[in-house]
C-alpha atoms as a PDB file:
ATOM      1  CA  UNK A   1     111.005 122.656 117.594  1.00  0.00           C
ATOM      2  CA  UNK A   2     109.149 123.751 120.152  1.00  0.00           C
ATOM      3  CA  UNK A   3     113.029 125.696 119.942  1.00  0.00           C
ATOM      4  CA  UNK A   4     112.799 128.972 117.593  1.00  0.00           C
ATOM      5  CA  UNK A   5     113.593 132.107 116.325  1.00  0.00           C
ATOM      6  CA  UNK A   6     111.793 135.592 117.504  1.00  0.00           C
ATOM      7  CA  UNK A   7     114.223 136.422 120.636  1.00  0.00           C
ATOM      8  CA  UNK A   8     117.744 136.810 119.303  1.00  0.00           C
ATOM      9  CA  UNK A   9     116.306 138.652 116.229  1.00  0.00           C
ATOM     10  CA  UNK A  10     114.672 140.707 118.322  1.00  0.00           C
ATOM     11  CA  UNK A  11     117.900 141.844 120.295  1.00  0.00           C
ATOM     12  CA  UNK A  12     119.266 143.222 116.774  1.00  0.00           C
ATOM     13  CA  UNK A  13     116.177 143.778 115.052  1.00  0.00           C
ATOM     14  CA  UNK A  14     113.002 145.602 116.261  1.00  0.00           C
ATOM     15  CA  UNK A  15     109.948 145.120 114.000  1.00  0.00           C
ATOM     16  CA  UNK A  16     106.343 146.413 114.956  1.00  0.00           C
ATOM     17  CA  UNK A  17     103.908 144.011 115.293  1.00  0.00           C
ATOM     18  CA  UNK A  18     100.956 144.199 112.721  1.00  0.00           C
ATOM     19  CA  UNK A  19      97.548 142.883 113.161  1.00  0.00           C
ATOM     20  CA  UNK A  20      97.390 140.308 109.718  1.00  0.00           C
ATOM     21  CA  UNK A  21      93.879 140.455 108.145  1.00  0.00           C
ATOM     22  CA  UNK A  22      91.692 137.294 108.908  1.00  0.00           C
ATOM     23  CA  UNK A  23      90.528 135.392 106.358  1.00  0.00           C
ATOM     24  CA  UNK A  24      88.961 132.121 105.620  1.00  0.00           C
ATOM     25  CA  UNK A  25      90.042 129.148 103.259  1.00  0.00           C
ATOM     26  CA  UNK A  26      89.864 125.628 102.634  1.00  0.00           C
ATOM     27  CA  UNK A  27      91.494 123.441 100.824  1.00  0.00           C
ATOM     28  CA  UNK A  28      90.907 119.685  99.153  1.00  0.00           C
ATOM     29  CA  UNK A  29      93.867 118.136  97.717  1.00  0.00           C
ATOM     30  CA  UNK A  30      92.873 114.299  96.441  1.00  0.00           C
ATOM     31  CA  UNK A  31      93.697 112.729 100.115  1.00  0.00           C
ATOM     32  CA  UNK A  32      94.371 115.832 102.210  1.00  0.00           C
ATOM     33  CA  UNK A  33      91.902 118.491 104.010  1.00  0.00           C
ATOM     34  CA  UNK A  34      93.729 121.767 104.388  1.00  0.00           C
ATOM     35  CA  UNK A  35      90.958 123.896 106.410  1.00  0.00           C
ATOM     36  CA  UNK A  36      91.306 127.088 107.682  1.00  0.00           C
ATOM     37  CA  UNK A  37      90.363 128.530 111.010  1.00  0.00           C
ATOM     38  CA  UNK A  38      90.306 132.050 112.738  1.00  0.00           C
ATOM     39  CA  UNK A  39      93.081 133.143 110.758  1.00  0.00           C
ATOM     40  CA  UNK A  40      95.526 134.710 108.547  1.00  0.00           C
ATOM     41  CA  UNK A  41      95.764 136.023 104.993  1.00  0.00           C
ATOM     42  CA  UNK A  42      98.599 133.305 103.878  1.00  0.00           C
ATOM     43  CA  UNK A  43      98.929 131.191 101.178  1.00  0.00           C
ATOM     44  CA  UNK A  44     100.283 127.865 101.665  1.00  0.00           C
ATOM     45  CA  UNK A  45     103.445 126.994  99.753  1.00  0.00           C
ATOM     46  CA  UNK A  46     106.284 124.582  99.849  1.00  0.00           C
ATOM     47  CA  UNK A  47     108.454 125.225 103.270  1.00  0.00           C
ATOM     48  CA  UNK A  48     110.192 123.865 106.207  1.00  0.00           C
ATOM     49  CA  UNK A  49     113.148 123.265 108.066  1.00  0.00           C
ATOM     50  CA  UNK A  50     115.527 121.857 111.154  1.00  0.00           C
ATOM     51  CA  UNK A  51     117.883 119.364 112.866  1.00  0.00           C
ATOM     52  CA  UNK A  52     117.922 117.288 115.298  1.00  0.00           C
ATOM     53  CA  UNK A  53     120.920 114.419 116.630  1.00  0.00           C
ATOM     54  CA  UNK A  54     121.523 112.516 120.616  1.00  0.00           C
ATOM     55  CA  UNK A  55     121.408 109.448 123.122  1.00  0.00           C
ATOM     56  CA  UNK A  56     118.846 107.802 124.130  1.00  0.00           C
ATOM     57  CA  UNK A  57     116.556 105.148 126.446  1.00  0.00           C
ATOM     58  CA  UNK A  58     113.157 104.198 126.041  1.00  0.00           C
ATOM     59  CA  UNK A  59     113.008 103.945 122.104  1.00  0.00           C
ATOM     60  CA  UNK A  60     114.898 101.015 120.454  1.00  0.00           C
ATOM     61  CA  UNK A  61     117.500 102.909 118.656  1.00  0.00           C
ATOM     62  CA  UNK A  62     117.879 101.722 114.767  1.00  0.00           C
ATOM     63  CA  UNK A  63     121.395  99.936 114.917  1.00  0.00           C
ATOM     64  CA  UNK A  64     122.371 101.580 111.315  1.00  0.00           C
ATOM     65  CA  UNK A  65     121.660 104.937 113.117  1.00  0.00           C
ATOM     66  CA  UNK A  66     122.915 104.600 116.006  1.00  0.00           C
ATOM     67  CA  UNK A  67     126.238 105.336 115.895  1.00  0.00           C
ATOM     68  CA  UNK A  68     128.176 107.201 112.667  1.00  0.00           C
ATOM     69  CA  UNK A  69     125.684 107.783 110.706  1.00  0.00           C
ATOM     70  CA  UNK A  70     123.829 110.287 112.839  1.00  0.00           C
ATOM     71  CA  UNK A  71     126.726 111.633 113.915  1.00  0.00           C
ATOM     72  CA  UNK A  72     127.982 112.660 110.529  1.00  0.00           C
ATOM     73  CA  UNK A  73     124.325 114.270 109.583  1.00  0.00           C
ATOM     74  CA  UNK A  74     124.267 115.994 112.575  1.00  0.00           C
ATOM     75  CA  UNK A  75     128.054 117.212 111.768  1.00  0.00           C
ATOM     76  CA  UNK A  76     126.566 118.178 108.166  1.00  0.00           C
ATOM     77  CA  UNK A  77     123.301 119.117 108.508  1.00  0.00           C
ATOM     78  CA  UNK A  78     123.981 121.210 111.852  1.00  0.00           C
ATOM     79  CA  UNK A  79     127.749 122.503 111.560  1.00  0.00           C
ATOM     80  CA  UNK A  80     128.865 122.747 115.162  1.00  0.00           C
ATOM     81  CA  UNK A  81     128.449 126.385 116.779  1.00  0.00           C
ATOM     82  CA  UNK A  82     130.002 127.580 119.968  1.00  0.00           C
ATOM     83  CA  UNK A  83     128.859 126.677 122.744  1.00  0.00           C
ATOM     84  CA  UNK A  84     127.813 130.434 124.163  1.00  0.00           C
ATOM     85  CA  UNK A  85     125.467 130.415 120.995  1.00  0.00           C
ATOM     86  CA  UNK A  86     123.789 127.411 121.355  1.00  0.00           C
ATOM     87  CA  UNK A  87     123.233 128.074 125.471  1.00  0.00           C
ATOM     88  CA  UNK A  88     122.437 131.826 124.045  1.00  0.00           C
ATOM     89  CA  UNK A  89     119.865 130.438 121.715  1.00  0.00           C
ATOM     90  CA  UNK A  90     118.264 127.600 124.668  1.00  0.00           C
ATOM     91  CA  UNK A  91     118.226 130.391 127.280  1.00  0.00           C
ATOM     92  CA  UNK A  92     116.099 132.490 125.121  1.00  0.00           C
ATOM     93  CA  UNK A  93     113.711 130.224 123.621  1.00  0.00           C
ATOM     94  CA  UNK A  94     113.050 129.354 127.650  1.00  0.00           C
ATOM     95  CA  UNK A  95     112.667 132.755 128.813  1.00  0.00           C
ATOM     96  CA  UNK A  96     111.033 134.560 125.901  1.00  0.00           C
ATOM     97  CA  UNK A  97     108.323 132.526 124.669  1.00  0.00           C
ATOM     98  CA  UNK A  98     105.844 132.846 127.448  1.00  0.00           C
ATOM     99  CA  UNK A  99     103.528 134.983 125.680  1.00  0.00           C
ATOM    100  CA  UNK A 100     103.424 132.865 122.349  1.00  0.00           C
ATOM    101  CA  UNK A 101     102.689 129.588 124.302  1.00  0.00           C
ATOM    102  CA  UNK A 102      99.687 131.722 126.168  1.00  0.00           C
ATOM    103  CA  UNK A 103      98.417 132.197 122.252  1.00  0.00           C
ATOM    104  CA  UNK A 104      99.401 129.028 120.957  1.00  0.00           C
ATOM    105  CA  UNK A 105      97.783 126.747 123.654  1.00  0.00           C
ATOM    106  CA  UNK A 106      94.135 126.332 122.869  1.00  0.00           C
ATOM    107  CA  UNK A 107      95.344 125.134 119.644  1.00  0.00           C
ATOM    108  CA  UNK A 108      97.747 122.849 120.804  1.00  0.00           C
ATOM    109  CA  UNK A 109      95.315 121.148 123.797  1.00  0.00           C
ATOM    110  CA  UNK A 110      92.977 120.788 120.426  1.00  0.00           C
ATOM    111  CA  UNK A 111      95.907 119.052 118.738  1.00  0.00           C
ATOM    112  CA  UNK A 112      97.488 117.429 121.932  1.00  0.00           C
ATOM    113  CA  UNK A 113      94.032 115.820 122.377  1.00  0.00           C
ATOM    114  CA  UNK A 114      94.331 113.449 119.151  1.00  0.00           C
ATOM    115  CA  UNK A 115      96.857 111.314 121.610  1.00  0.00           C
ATOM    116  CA  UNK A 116      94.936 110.466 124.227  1.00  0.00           C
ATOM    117  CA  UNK A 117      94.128 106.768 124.376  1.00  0.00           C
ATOM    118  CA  UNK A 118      95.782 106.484 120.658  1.00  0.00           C
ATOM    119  CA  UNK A 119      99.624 107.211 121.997  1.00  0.00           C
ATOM    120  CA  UNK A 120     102.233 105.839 124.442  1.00  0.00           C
ATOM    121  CA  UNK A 121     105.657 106.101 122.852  1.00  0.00           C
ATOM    122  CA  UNK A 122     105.791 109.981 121.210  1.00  0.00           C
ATOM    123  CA  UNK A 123     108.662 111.448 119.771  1.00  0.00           C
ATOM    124  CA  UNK A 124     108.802 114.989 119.936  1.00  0.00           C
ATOM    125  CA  UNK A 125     111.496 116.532 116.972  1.00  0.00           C
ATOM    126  CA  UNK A 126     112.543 119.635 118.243  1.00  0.00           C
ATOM    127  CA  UNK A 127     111.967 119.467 121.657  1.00  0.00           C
ATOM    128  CA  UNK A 128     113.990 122.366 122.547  1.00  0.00           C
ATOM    129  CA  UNK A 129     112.856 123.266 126.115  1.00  0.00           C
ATOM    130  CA  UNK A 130     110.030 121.621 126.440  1.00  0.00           C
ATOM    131  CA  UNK A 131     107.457 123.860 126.113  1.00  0.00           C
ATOM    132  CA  UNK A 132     104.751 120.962 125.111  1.00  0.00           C
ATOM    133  CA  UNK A 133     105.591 118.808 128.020  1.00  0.00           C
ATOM    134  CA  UNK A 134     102.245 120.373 129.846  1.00  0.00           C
ATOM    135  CA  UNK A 135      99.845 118.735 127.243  1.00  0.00           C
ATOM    136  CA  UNK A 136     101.023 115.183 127.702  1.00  0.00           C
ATOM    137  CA  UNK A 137      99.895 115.116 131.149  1.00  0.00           C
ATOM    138  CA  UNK A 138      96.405 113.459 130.299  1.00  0.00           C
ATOM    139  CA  UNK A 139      97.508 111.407 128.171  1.00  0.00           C
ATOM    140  CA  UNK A 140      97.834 107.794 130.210  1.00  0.00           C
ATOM    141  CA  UNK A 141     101.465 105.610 130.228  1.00  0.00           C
ATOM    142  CA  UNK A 142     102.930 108.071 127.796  1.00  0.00           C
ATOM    143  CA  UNK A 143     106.662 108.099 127.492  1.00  0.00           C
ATOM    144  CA  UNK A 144     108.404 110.810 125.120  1.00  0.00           C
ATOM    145  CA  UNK A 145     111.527 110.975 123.398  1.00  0.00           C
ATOM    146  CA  UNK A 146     112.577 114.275 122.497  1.00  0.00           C
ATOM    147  CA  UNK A 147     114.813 115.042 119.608  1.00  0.00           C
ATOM    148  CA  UNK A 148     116.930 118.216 119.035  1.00  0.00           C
ATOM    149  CA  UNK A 149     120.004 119.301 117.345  1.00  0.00           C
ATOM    150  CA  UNK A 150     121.071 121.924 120.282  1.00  0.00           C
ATOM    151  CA  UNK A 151     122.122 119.787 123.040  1.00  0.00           C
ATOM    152  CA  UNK A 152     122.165 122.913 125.666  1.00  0.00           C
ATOM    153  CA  UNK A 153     118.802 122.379 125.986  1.00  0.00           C
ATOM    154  CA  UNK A 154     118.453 119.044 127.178  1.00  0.00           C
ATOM    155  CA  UNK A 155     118.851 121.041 131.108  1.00  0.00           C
ATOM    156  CA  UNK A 156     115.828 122.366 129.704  1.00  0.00           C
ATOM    157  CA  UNK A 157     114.087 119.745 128.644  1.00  0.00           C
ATOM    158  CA  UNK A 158     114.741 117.731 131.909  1.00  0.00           C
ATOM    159  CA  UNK A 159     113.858 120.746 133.982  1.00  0.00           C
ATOM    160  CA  UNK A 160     110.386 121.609 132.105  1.00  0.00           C
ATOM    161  CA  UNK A 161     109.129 117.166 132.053  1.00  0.00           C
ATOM    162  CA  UNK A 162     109.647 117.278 136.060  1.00  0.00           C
ATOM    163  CA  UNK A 163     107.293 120.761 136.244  1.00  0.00           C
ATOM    164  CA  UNK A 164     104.976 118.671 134.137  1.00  0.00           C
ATOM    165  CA  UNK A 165     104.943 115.863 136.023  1.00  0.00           C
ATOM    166  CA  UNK A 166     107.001 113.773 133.352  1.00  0.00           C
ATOM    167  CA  UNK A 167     108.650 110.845 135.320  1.00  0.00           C
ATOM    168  CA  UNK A 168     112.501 110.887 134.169  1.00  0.00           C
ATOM    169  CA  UNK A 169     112.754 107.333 133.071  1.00  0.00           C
ATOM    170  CA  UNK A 170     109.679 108.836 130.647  1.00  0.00           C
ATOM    171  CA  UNK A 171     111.732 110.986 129.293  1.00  0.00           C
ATOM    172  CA  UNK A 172     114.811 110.564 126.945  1.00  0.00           C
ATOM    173  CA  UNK A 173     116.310 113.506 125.111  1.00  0.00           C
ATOM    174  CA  UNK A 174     118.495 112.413 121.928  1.00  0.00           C
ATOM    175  CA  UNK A 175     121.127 114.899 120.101  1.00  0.00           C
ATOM    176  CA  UNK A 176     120.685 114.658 116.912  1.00  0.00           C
ATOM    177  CA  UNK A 177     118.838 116.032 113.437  1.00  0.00           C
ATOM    178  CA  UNK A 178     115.269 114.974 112.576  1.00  0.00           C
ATOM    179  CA  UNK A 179     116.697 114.325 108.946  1.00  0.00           C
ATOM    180  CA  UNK A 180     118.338 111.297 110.478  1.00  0.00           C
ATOM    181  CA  UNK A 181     116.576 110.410 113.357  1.00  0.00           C
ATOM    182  CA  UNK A 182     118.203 107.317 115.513  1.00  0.00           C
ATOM    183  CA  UNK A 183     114.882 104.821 115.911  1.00  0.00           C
ATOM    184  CA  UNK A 184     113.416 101.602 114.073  1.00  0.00           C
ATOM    185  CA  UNK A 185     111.070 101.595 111.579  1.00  0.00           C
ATOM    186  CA  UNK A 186     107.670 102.323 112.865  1.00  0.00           C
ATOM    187  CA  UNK A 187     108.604 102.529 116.503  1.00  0.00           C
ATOM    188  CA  UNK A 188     106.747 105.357 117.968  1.00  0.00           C
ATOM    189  CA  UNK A 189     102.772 105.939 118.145  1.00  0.00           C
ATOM    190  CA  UNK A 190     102.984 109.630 117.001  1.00  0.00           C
ATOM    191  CA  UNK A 191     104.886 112.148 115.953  1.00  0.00           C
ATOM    192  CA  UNK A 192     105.132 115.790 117.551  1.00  0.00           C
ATOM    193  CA  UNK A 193     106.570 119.191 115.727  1.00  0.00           C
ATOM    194  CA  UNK A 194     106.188 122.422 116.802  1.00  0.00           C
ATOM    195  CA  UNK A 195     107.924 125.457 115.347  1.00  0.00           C
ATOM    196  CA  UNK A 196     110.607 122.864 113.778  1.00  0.00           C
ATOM    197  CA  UNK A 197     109.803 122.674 109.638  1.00  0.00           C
ATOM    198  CA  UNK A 198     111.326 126.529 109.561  1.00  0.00           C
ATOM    199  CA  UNK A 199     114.940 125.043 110.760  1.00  0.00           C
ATOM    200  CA  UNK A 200     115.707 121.406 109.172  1.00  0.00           C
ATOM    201  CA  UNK A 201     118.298 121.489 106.446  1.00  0.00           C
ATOM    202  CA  UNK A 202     115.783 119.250 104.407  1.00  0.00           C
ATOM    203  CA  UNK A 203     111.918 119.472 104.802  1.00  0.00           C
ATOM    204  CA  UNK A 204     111.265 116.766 102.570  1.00  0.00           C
ATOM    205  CA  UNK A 205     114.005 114.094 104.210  1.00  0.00           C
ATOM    206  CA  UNK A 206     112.305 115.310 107.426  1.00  0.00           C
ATOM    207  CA  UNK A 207     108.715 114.566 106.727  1.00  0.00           C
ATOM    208  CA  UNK A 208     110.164 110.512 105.456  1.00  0.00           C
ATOM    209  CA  UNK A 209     111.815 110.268 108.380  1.00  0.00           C
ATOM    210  CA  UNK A 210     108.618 111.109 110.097  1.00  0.00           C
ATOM    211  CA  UNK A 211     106.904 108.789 108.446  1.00  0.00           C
ATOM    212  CA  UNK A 212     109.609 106.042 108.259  1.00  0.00           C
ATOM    213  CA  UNK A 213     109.617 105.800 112.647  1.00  0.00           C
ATOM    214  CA  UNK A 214     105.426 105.902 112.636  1.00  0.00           C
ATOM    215  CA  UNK A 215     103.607 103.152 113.246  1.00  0.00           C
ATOM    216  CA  UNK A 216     100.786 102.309 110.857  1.00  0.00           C
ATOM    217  CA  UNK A 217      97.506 104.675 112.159  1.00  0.00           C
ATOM    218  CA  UNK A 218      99.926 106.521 113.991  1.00  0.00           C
ATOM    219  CA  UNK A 219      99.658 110.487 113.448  1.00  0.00           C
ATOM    220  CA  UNK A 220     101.987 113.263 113.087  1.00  0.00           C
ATOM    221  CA  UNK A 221     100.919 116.494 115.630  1.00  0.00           C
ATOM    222  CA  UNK A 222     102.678 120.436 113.861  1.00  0.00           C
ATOM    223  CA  UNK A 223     102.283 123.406 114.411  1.00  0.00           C
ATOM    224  CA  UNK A 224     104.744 125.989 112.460  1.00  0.00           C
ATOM    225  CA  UNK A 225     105.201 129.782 111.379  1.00  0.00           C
ATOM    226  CA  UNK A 226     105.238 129.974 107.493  1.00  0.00           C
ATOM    227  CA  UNK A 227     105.316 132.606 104.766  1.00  0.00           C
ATOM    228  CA  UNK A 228     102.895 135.099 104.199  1.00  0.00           C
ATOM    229  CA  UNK A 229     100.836 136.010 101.625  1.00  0.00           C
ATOM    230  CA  UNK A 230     102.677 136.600  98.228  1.00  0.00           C
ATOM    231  CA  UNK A 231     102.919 140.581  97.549  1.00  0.00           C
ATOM    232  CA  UNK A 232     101.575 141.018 101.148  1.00  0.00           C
ATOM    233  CA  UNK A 233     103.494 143.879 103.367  1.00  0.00           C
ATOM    234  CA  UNK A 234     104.392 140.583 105.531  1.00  0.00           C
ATOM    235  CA  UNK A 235     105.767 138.360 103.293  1.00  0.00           C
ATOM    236  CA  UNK A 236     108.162 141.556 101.795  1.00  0.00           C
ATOM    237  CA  UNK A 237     109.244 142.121 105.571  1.00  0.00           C
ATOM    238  CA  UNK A 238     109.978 138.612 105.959  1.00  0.00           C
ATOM    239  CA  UNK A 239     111.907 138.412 102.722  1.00  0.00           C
ATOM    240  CA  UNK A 240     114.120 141.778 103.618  1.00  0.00           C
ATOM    241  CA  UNK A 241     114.771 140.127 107.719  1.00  0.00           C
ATOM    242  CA  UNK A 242     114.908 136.675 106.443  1.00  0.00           C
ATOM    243  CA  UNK A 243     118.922 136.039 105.990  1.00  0.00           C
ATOM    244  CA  UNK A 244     119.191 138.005 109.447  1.00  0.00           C
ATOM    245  CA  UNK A 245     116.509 135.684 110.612  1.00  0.00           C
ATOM    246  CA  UNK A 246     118.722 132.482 109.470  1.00  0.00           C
ATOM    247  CA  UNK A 247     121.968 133.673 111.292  1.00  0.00           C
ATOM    248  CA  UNK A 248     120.695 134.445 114.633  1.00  0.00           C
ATOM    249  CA  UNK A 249     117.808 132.026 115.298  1.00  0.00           C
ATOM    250  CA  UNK A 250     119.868 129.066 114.271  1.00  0.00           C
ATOM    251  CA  UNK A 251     119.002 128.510 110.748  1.00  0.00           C
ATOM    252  CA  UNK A 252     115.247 129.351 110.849  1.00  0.00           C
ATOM    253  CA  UNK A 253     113.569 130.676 107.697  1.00  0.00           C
ATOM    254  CA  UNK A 254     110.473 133.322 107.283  1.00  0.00           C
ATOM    255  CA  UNK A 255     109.508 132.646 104.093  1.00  0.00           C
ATOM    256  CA  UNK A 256     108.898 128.628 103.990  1.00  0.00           C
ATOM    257  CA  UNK A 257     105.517 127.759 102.771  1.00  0.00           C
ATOM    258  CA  UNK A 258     105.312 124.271 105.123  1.00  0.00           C
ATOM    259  CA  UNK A 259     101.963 123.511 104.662  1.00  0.00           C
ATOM    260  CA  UNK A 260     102.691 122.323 100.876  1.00  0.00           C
ATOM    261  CA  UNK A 261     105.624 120.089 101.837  1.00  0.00           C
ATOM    262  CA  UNK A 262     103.702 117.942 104.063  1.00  0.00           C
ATOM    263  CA  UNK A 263     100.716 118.102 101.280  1.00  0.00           C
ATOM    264  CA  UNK A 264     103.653 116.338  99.062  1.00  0.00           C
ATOM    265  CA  UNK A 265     104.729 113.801 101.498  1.00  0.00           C
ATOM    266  CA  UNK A 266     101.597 112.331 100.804  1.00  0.00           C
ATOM    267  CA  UNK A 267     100.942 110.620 104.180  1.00  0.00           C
ATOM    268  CA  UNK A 268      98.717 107.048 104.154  1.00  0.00           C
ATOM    269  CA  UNK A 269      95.295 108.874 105.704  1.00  0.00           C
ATOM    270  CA  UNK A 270      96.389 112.479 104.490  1.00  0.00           C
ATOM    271  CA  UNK A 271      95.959 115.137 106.552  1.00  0.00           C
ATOM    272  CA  UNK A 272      94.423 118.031 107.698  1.00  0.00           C
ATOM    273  CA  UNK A 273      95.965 121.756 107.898  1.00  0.00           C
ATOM    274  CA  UNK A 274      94.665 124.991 109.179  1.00  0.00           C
ATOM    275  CA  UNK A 275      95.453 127.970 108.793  1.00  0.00           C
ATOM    276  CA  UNK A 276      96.194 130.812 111.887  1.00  0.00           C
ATOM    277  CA  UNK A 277      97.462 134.031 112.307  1.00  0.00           C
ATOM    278  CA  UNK A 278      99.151 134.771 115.386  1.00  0.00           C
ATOM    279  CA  UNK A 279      99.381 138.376 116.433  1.00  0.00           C
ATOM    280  CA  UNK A 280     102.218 138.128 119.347  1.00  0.00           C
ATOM    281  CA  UNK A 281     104.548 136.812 116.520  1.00  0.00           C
ATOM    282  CA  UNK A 282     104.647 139.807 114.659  1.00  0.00           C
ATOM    283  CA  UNK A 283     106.224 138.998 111.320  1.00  0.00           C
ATOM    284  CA  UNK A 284     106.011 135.043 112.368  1.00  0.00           C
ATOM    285  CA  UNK A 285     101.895 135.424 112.497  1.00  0.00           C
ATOM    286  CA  UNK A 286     101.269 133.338 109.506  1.00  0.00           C
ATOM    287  CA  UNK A 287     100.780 129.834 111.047  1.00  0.00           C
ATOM    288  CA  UNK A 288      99.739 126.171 109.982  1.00  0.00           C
ATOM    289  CA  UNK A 289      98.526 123.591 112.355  1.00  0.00           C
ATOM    290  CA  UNK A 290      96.971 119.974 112.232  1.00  0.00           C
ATOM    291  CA  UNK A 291      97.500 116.749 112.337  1.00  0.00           C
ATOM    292  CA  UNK A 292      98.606 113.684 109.500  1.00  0.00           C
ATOM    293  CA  UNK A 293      97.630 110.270 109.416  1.00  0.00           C
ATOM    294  CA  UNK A 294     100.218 107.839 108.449  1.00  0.00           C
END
């Protein structure tokens, strides 16, 4: 979600950060564009992961979802932590992340800019605090429904849509997992997830539930950390910190290859992924971005 990993770990763990070597790639796979862009020496590979579960306004909420049902995925997909972790884990992600979102933001305003006059109704899996709430202010009559697992950070949430000029009855925040996400078949105009794929219990029940509440033409917006390069010195750090990684940034994995999952999910109009290495992430640099069509 926009929710994620690097500030716990780095209470326990200290890792130096290492420029990654930039290289350039592209991709054609039958419908899909993968093509790269100022960026990383990664491969992509099959990866992704988080949750997501809550209540809700603007969106009509899928009766069959509503109620039990995502209540026992959240129960099973998210086992319930206490509650000093969870406001731990929502207090960091909102005060550590400024220097990542300085990095990350001329690729999401590039990405962010695929909604305007396309998108009204967004949901946003992962919303955690916020952080994207900025880069729906030009987009006109937009209302956003923001899905996380970690219901500490609805406060948040609330607190970061009024800074961005996000009208509250615009803004709904739902507890719950993005495996099982509460809304009608193609309900929303697009989809948003940043920093989310790492987390979900099930990448592949993720990306069909993405698809499942999209429109036709509408488009899902990610951006997420992934593994490095195979037999690179940052994919063998991330496979020695990754179970540490798991336990203290709420389930998130360093070693998911996420652009290949959402290659399989074979979306309608395909899509197109880039490739970016981030150098404020440290042993999170390796990056995909873009945006599928469904």
């Amino acid at each position: 979600m926009a929710i994620l990993h690097l500030s716990l770990i780095s209470t326990i763990t200290c890792s130096q950060r290492k420029a990654t070597r930039a290289s350039q790639d592209s991709v054609k796979t039958q419908k899909t564009l993968i093509a790269t862009d100022s960026v990383s020496s990664f491969r992509l590979c099959p990866c992704g992961r988080r949750h997501f579960i809550g209540a809700m306004p603007l969106l009509p909420l899928a009766p069959s979802y509503a109620a039990s049902s995502s209540t026992e995925d959240l129960k099973r997909l998210r086992p319930r932590k206490p509650d000093w972790y969870d406001e731990l884990f929502a207090w960091s992600m909102d005060t550590s992340m400024e220097q990542y979102e300085k990095e990350i933001s001329s690729y999401k305003m590039k990405l962010f800019n695929n909604l305007v006059g396309k998108a009204e109704k967004v949901l946003e899996i992962g919303v955690g605090t916020g952080p994207n709430f900025k880069y729906y202010s030009n987009i006109p009559n937009v209302s956003v429904l923001g899905v996380d697992p970690n219901a500490k950070m609805e406060s948040y949430a609330r607190k970061s849509a009024a800074q961005a000029g996000l009208k509250p009855e615009y803004f709904s925040f739902i507890h719950a997992v993005a495996e099982a996400i509460p809304l009608e078949d193609s309900s929303v105009d697009a989809v948003v997830g940043t920093l989310v794929l790492c987390s979900v219990a099930d990448v592949t029940r993720t990306l069909n539930e993405i698809k499942r509440v999209l429109r036709p033409g509408g488009v899902y917006l990610f951006i997420e950390h992934v593994a490095g390069e195979d037999g690179s010195f940052l994919r063998l750090v991330q496979n020695v910190l990754d179970p540490l990684q798991q336990v203290v940034a709420d389930g998130c994995h360093l070693t998911r290859c996420t652009g290949d999952y959402i290659l399989e999910a074979r979306f309608n109009g395909g899509a197109d992924i880039n490739k970016a290495s981030l150098s404020s992430l440290a042993y999170l640099s390796s990056h995909v971005y873009g945006v599928a069509y469904n």
